[in-house]
C-alpha atoms as a PDB file:
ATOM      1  CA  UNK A   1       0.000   0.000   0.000  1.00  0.00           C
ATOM      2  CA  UNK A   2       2.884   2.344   0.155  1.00  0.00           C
ATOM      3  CA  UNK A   3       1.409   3.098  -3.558  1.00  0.00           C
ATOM      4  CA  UNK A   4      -0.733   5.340  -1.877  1.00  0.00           C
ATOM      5  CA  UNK A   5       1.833   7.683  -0.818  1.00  0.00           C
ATOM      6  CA  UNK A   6       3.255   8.055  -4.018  1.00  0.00           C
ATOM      7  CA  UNK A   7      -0.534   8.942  -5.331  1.00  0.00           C
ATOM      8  CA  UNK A   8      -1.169  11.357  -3.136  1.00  0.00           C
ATOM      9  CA  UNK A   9       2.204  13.758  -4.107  1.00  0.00           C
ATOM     10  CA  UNK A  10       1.535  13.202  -7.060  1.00  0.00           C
ATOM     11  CA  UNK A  11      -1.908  15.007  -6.729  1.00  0.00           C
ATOM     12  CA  UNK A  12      -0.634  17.704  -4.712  1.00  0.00           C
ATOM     13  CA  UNK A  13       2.264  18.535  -6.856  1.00  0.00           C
ATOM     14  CA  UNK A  14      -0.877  18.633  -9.927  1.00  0.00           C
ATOM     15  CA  UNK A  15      -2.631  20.459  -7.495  1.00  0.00           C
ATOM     16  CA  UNK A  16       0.198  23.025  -6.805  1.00  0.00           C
ATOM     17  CA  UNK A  17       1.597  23.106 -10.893  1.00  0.00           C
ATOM     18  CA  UNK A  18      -1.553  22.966 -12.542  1.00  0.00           C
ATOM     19  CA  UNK A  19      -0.602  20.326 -14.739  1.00  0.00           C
ATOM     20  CA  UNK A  20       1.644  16.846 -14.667  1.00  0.00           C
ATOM     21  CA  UNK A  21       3.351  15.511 -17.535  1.00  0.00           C
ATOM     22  CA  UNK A  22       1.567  12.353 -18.589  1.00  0.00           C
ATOM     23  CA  UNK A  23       5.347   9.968 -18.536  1.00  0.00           C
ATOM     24  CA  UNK A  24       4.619  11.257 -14.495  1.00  0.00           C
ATOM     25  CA  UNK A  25       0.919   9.831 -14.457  1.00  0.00           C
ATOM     26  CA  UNK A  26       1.477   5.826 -13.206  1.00  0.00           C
ATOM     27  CA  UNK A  27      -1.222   3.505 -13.221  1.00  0.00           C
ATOM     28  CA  UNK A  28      -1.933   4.090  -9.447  1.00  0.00           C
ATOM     29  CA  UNK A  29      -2.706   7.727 -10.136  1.00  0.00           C
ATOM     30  CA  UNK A  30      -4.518   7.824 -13.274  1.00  0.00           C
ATOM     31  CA  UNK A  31      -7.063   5.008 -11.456  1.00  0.00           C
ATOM     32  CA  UNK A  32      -7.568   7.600  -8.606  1.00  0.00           C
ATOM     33  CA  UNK A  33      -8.410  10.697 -11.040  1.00  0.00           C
ATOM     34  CA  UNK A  34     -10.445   8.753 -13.384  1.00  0.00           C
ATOM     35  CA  UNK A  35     -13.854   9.956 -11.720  1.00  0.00           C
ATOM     36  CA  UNK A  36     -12.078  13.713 -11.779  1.00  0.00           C
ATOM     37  CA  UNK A  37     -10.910  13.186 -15.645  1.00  0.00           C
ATOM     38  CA  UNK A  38     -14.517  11.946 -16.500  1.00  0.00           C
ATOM     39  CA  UNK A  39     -16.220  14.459 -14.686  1.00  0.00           C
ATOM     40  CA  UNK A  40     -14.138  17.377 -16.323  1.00  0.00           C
ATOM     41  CA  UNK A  41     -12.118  18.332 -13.358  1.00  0.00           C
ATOM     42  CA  UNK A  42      -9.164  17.306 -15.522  1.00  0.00           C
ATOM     43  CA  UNK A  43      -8.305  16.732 -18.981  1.00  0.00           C
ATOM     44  CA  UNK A  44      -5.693  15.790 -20.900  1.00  0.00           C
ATOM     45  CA  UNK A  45      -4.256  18.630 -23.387  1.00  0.00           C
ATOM     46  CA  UNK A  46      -0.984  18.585 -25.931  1.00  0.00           C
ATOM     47  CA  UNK A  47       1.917  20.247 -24.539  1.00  0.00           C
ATOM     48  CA  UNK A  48       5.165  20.755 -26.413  1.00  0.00           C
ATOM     49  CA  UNK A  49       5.780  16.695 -28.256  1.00  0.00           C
ATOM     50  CA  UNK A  50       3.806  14.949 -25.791  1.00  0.00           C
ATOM     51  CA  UNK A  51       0.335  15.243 -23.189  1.00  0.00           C
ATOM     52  CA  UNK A  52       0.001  16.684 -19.725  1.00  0.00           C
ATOM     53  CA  UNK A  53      -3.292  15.842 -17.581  1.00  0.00           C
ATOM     54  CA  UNK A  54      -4.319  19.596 -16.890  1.00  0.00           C
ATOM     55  CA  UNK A  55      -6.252  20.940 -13.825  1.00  0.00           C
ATOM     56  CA  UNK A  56      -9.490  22.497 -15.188  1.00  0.00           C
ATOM     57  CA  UNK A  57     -11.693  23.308 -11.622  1.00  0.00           C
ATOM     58  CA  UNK A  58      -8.492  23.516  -8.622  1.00  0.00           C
ATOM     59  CA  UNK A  59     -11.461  24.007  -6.207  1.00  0.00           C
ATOM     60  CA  UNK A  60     -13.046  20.483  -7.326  1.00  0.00           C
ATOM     61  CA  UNK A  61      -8.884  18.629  -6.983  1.00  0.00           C
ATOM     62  CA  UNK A  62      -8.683  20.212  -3.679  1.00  0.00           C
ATOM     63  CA  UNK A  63     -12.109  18.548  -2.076  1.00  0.00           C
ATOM     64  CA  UNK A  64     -11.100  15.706  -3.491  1.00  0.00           C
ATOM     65  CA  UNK A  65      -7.635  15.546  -1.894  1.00  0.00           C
ATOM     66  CA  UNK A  66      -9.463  16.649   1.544  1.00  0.00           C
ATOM     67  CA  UNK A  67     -12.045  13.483   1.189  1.00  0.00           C
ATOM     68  CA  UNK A  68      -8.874  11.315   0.068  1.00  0.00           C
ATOM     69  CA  UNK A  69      -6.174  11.756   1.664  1.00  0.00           C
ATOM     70  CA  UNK A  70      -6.962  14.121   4.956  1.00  0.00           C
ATOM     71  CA  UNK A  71      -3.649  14.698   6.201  1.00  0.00           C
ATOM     72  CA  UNK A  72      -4.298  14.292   9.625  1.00  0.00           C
ATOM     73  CA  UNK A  73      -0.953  14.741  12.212  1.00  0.00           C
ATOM     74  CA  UNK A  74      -0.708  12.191  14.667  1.00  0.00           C
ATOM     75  CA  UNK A  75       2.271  13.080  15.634  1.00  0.00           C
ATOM     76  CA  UNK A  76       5.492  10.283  16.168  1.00  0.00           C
ATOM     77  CA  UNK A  77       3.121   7.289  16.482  1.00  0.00           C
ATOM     78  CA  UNK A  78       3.188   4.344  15.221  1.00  0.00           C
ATOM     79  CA  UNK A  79       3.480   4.055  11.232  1.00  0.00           C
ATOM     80  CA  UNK A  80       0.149   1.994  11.635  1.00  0.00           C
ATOM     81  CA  UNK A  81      -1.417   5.205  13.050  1.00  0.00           C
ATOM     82  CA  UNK A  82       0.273   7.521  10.901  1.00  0.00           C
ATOM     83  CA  UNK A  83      -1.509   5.611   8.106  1.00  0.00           C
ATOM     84  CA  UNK A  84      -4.589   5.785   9.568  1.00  0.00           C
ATOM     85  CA  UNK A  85      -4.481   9.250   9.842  1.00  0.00           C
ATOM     86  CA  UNK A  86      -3.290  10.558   6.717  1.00  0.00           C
ATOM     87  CA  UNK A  87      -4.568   8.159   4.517  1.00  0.00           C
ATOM     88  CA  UNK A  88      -7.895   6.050   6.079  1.00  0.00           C
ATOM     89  CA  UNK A  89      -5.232   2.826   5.807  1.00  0.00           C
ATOM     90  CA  UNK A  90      -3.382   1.321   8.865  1.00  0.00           C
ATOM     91  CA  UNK A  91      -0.791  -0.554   6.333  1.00  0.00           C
ATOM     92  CA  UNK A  92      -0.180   2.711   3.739  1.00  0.00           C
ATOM     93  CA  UNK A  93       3.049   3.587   5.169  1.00  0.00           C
ATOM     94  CA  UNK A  94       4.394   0.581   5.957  1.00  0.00           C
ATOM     95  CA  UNK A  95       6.555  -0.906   8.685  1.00  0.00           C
ATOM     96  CA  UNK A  96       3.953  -1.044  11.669  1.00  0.00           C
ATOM     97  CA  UNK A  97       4.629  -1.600  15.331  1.00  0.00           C
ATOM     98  CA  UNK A  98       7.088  -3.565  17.208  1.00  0.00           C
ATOM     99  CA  UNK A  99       6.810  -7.627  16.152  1.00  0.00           C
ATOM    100  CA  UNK A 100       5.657  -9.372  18.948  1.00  0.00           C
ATOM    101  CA  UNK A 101       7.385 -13.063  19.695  1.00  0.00           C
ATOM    102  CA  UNK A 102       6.160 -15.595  21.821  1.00  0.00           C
ATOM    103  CA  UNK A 103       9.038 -18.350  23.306  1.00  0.00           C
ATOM    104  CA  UNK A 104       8.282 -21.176  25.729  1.00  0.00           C
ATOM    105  CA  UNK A 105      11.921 -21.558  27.038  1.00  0.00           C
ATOM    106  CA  UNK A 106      12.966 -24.934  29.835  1.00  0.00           C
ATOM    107  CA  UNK A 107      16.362 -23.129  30.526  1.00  0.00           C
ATOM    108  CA  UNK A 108      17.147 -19.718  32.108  1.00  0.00           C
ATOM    109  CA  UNK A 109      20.237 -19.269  29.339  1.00  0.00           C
ATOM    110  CA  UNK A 110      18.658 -19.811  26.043  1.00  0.00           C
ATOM    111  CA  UNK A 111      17.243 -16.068  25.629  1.00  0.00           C
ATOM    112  CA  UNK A 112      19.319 -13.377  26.744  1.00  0.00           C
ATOM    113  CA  UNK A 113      19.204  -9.618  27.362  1.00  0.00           C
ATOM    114  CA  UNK A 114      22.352  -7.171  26.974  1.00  0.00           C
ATOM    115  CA  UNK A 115      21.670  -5.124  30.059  1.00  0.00           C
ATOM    116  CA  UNK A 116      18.786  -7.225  32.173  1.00  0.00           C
ATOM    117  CA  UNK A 117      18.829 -10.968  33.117  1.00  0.00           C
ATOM    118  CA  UNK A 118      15.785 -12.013  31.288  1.00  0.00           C
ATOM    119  CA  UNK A 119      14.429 -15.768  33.659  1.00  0.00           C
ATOM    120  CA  UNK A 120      12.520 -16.793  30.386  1.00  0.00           C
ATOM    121  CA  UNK A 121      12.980 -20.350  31.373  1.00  0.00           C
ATOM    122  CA  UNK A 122      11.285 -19.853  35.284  1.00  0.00           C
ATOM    123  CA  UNK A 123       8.638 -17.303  33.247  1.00  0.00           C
ATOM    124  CA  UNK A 124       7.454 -19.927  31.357  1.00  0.00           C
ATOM    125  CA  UNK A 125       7.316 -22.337  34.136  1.00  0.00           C
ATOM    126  CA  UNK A 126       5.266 -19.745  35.866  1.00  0.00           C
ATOM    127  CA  UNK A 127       2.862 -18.780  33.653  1.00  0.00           C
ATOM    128  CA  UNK A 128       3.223 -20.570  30.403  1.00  0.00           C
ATOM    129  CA  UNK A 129       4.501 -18.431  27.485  1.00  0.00           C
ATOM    130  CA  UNK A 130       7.095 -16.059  27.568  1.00  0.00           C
ATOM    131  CA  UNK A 131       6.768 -12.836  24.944  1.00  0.00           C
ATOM    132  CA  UNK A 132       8.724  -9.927  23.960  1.00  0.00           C
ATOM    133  CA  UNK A 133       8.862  -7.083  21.404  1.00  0.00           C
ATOM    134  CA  UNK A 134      11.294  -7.442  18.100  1.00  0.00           C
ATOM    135  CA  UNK A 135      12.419  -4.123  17.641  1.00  0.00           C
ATOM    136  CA  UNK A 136      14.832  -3.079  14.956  1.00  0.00           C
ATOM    137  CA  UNK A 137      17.781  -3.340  16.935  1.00  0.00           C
ATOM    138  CA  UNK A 138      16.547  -5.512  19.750  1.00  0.00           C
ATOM    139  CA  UNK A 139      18.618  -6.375  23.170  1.00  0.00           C
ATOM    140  CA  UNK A 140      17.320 -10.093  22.856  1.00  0.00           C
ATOM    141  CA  UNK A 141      19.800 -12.725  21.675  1.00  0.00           C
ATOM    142  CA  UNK A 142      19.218 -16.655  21.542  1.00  0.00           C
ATOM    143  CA  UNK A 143      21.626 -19.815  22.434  1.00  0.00           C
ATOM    144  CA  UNK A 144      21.849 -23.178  22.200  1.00  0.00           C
ATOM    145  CA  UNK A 145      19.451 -25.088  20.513  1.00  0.00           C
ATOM    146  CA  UNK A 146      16.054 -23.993  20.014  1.00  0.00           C
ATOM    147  CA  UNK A 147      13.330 -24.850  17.541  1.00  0.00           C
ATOM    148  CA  UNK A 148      11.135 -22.725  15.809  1.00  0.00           C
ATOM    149  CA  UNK A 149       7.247 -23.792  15.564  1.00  0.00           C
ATOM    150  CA  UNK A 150       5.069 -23.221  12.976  1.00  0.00           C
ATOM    151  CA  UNK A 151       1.485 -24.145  14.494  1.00  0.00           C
ATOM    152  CA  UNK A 152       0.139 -22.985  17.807  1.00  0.00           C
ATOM    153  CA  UNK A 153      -1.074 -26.517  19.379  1.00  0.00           C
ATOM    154  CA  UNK A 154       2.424 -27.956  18.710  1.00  0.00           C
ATOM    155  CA  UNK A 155       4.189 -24.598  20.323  1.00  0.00           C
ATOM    156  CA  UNK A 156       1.744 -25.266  23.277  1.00  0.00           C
ATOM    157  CA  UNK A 157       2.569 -28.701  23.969  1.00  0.00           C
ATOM    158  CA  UNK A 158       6.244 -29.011  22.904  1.00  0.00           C
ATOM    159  CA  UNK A 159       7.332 -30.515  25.582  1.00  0.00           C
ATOM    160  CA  UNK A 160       5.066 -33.902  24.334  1.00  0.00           C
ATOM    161  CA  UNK A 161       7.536 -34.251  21.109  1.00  0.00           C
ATOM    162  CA  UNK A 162      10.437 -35.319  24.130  1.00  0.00           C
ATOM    163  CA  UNK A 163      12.945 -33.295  21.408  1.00  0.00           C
ATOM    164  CA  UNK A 164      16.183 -31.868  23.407  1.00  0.00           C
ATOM    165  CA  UNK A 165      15.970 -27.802  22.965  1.00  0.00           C
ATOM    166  CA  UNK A 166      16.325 -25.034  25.590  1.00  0.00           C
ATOM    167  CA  UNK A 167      12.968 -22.986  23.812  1.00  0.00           C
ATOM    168  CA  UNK A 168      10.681 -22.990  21.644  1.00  0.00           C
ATOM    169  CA  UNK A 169       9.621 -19.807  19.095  1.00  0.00           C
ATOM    170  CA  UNK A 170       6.107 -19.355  17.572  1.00  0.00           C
ATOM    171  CA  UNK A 171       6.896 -18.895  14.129  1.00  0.00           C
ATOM    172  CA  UNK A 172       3.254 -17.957  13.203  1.00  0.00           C
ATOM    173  CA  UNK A 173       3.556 -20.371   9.695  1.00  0.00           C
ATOM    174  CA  UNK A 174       5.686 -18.075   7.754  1.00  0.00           C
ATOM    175  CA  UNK A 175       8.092 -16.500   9.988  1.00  0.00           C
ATOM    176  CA  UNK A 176       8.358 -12.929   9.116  1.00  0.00           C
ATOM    177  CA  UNK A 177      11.746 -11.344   7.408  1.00  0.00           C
ATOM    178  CA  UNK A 178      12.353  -9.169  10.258  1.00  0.00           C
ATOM    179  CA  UNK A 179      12.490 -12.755  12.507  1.00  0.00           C
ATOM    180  CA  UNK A 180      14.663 -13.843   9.753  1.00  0.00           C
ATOM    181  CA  UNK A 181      16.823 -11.026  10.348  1.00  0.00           C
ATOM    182  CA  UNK A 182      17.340 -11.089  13.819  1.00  0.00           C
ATOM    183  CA  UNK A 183      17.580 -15.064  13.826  1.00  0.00           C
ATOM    184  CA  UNK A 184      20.531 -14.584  11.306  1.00  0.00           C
ATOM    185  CA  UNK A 185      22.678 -11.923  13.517  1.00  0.00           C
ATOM    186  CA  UNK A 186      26.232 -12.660  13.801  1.00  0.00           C
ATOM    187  CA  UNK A 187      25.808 -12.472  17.598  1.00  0.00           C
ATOM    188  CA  UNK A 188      23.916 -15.362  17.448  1.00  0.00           C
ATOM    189  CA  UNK A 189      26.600 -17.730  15.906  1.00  0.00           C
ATOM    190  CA  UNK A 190      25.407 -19.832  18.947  1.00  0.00           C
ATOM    191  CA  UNK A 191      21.928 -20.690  17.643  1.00  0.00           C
ATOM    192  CA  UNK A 192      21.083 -24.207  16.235  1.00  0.00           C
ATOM    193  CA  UNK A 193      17.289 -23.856  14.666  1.00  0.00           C
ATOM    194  CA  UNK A 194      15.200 -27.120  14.477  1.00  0.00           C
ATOM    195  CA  UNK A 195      12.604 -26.126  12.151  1.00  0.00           C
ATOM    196  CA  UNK A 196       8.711 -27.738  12.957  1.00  0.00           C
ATOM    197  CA  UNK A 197       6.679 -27.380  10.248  1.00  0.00           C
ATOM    198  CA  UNK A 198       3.546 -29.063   8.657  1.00  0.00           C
ATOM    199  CA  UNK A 199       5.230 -31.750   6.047  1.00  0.00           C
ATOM    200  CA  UNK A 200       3.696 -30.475   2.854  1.00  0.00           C
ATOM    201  CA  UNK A 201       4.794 -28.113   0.231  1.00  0.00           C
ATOM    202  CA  UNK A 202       4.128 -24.662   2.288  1.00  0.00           C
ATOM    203  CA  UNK A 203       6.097 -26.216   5.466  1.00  0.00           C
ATOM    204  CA  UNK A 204       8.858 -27.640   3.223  1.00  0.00           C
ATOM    205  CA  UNK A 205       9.254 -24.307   1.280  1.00  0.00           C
ATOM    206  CA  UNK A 206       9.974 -22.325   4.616  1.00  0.00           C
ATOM    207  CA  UNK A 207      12.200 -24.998   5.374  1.00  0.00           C
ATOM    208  CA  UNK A 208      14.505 -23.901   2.362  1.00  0.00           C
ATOM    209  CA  UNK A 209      13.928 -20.735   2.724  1.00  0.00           C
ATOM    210  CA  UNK A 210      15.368 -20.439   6.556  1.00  0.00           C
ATOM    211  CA  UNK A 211      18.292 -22.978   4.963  1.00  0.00           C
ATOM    212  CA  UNK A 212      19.031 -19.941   2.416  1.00  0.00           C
ATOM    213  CA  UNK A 213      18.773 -17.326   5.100  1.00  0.00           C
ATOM    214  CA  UNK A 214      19.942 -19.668   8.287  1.00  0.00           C
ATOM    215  CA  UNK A 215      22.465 -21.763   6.454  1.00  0.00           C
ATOM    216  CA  UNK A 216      23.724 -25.440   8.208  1.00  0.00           C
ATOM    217  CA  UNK A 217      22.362 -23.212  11.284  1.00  0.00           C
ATOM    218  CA  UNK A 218      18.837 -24.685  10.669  1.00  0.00           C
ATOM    219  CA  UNK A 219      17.953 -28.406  10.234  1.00  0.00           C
ATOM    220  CA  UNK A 220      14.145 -30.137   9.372  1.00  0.00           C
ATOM    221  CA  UNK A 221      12.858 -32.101  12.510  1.00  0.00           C
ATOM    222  CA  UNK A 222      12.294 -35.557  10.810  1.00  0.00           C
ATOM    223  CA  UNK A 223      10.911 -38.033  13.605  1.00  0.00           C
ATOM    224  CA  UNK A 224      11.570 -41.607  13.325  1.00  0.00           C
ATOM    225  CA  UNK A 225       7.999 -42.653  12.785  1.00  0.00           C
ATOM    226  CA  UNK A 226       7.182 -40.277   9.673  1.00  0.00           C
ATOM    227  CA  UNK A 227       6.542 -42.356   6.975  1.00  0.00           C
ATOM    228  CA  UNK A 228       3.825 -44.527   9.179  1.00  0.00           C
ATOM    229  CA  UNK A 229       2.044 -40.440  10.594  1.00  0.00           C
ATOM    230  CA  UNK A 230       1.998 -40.186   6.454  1.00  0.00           C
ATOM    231  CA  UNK A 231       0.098 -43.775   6.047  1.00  0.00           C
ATOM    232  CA  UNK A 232      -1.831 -43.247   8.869  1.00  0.00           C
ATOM    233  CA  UNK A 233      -2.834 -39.505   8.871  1.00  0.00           C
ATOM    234  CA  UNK A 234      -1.730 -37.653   5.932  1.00  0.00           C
ATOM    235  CA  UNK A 235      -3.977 -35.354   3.806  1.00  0.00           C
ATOM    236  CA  UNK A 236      -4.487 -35.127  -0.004  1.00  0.00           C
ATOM    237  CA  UNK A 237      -6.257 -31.928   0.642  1.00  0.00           C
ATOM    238  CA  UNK A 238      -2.961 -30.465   1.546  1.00  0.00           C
ATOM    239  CA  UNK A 239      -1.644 -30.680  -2.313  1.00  0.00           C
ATOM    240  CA  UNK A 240      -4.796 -29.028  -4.054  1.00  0.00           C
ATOM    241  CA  UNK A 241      -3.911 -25.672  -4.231  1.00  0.00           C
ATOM    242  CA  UNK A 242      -2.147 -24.544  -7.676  1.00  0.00           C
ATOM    243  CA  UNK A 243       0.428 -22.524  -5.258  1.00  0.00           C
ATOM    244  CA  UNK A 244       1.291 -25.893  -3.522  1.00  0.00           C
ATOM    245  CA  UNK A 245       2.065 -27.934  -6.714  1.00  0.00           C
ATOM    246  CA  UNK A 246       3.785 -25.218  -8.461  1.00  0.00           C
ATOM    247  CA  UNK A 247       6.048 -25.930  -4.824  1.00  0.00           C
ATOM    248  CA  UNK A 248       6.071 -29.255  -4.523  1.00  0.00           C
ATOM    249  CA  UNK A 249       7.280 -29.038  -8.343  1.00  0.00           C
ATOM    250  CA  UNK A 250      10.403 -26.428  -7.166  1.00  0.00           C
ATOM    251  CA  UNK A 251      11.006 -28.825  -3.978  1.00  0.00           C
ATOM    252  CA  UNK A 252      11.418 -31.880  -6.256  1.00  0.00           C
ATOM    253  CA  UNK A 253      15.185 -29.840  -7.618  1.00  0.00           C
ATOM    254  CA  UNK A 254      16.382 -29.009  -3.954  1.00  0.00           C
ATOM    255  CA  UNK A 255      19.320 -31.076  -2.932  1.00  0.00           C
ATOM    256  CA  UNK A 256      19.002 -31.300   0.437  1.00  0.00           C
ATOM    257  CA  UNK A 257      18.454 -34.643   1.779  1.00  0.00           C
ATOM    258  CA  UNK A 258      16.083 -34.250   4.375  1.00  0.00           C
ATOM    259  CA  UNK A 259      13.579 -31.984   1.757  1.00  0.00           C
ATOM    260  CA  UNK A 260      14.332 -34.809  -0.491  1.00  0.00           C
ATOM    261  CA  UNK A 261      12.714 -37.628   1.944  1.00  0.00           C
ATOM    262  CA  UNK A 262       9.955 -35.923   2.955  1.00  0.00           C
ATOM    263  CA  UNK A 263       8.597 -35.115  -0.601  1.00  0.00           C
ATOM    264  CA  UNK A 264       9.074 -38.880  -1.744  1.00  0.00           C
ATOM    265  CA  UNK A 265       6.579 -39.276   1.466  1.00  0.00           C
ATOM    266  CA  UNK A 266       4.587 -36.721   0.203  1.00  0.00           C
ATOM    267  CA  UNK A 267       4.825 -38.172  -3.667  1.00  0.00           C
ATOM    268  CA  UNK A 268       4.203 -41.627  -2.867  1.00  0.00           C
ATOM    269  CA  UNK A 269       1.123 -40.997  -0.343  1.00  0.00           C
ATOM    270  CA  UNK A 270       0.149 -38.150  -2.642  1.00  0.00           C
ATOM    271  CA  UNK A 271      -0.551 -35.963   0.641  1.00  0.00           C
ATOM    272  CA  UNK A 272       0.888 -33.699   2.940  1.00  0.00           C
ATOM    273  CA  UNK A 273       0.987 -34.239   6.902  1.00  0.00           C
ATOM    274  CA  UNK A 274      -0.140 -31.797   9.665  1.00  0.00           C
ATOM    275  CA  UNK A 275       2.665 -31.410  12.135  1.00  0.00           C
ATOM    276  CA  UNK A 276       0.208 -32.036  14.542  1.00  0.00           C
ATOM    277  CA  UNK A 277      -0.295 -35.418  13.961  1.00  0.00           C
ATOM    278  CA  UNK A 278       3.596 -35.641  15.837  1.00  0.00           C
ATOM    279  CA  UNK A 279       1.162 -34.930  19.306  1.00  0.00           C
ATOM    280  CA  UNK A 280      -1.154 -38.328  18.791  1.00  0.00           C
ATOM    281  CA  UNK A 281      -0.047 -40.659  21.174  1.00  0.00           C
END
């Protein structure tokens, strides 16, 4: 949506000139000012070897940039805010808030602070999760192994899977770039990232795209007992979607050994597997 900025100086500077060349008129813009250009507010007129869109009624542009695009202030808020005021749109401007992550942590060590000693292991004990804000520079740093967790059941029962990590990150499916980015900090050469995902296309496809990010850093969990969750619980419904074959078609080329066995499960079942199935019994 950051199109929207864009628009709007572009109407103001029309507003202001009186005319804009038409190589300056984008698609974005001429789609707002079609009602204006239809309704004779503007018009197009030949200027020098080429067109410029012309401002025929300034009193008509300017209501319609007060309706559009109010300009409100709202001060140093938030960018979600900002949006909101200026433009009627929480995600014109951009970068919102603060990224909140939730860990589940079984030792004091794994998540650090730079100035505070942060007990994320006895907070979770105590009351379950563990969450903090992922700012652009932020104090937090992670160590040891830890696994990140792509669906909210399996984050809230880790401890079932019996898997040896210090914590455990909500991933939220896709993990976002700015996660990326602060997983892939050089002061976190100490991180080893198990990856959870569901074992179909979508879960396999963030795999490789942590590996390209995360390097050797981040491995596939692959429990023993796979192939008999696929023949027992796996689901064709998984594969339907034209974005998972196109995929599952791109996964079939990676060289990576672990992608490599999972899609023959998925190929020869011709499903995918929920991670949650790991939870039954």
């Amino acid at each position: 949506m950051k199109r929207v900025v864009g628009v709007e100086r572009k109407v103001r500077a029309l507003l202001e000139q009186g005319s804009l060349p038409k190589s300056q008129c984008g698609a974005a813009l001429l789609t707002a000012l079609r009602p204006l250009i239809d309704a004779g507010v503007l018009a197009w007129a030949r200027c020098g070897s080429g067109e410029s869109l012309l401002v025929l009624e300034s009193e008509s542009l300017e209501a319609f940039i007060n309706q559009f695009f109010p300009g409100t202030d709202a001060g140093d808020g938030d960018a979600r805010v900002q949006g909101v005021a200026a433009y009627r749109d929480s995600k014109a401007i951009g970068a919102g808030a603060p990224e909140i992550v939730s860990v589940r942590a079984w030792s004091d060590d794994a998540l650090r602070h730079a100035d505070d000693h942060t007990p994320a292991g006895t907070l979770t004990r105590a009351h379950g999760v563990f969450s903090l804000f992922l700012g652009d520079e932020s104090p937090y740093t992670l160590h040891g192994r830890c696994a990140l967790i792509e669906n909210p059941t399996v984050f809230s029962s880790f401890e079932r899977l019996g898997l040896d990590v210090a914590l455990a990150i909500y991933g939220r499916g896709r993990a976002s770039d700015h996660m990326l980015d602060w997983l892939g900090r050089p002061d976190q050469s100490e991180l080893a990232l198990l990856h959870c995902p569901d074992y179909d296309p979508v879960g396999l496809n963030e795999f490789v795209r942590l590996r390209k990010r995360l390097g050797g850093r981040v491995t596939l969990h692959h429990p023993a007992n796979l192939e008999e969750l696929f023949t027992r619980y796996s689901k064709r419904a998984l594969l339907f979607a034209p974005q998972s074959q196109a995929m599952l078609q791109n996964l079939r080329t990676v060289e990576d050994e672990t992608v490599r066995a999972v899609v023959a499960l998925i190929d020869r079942h011709g499903a995918g597997l929920e991670q949650e199935s790991l939870l039954i019994h």
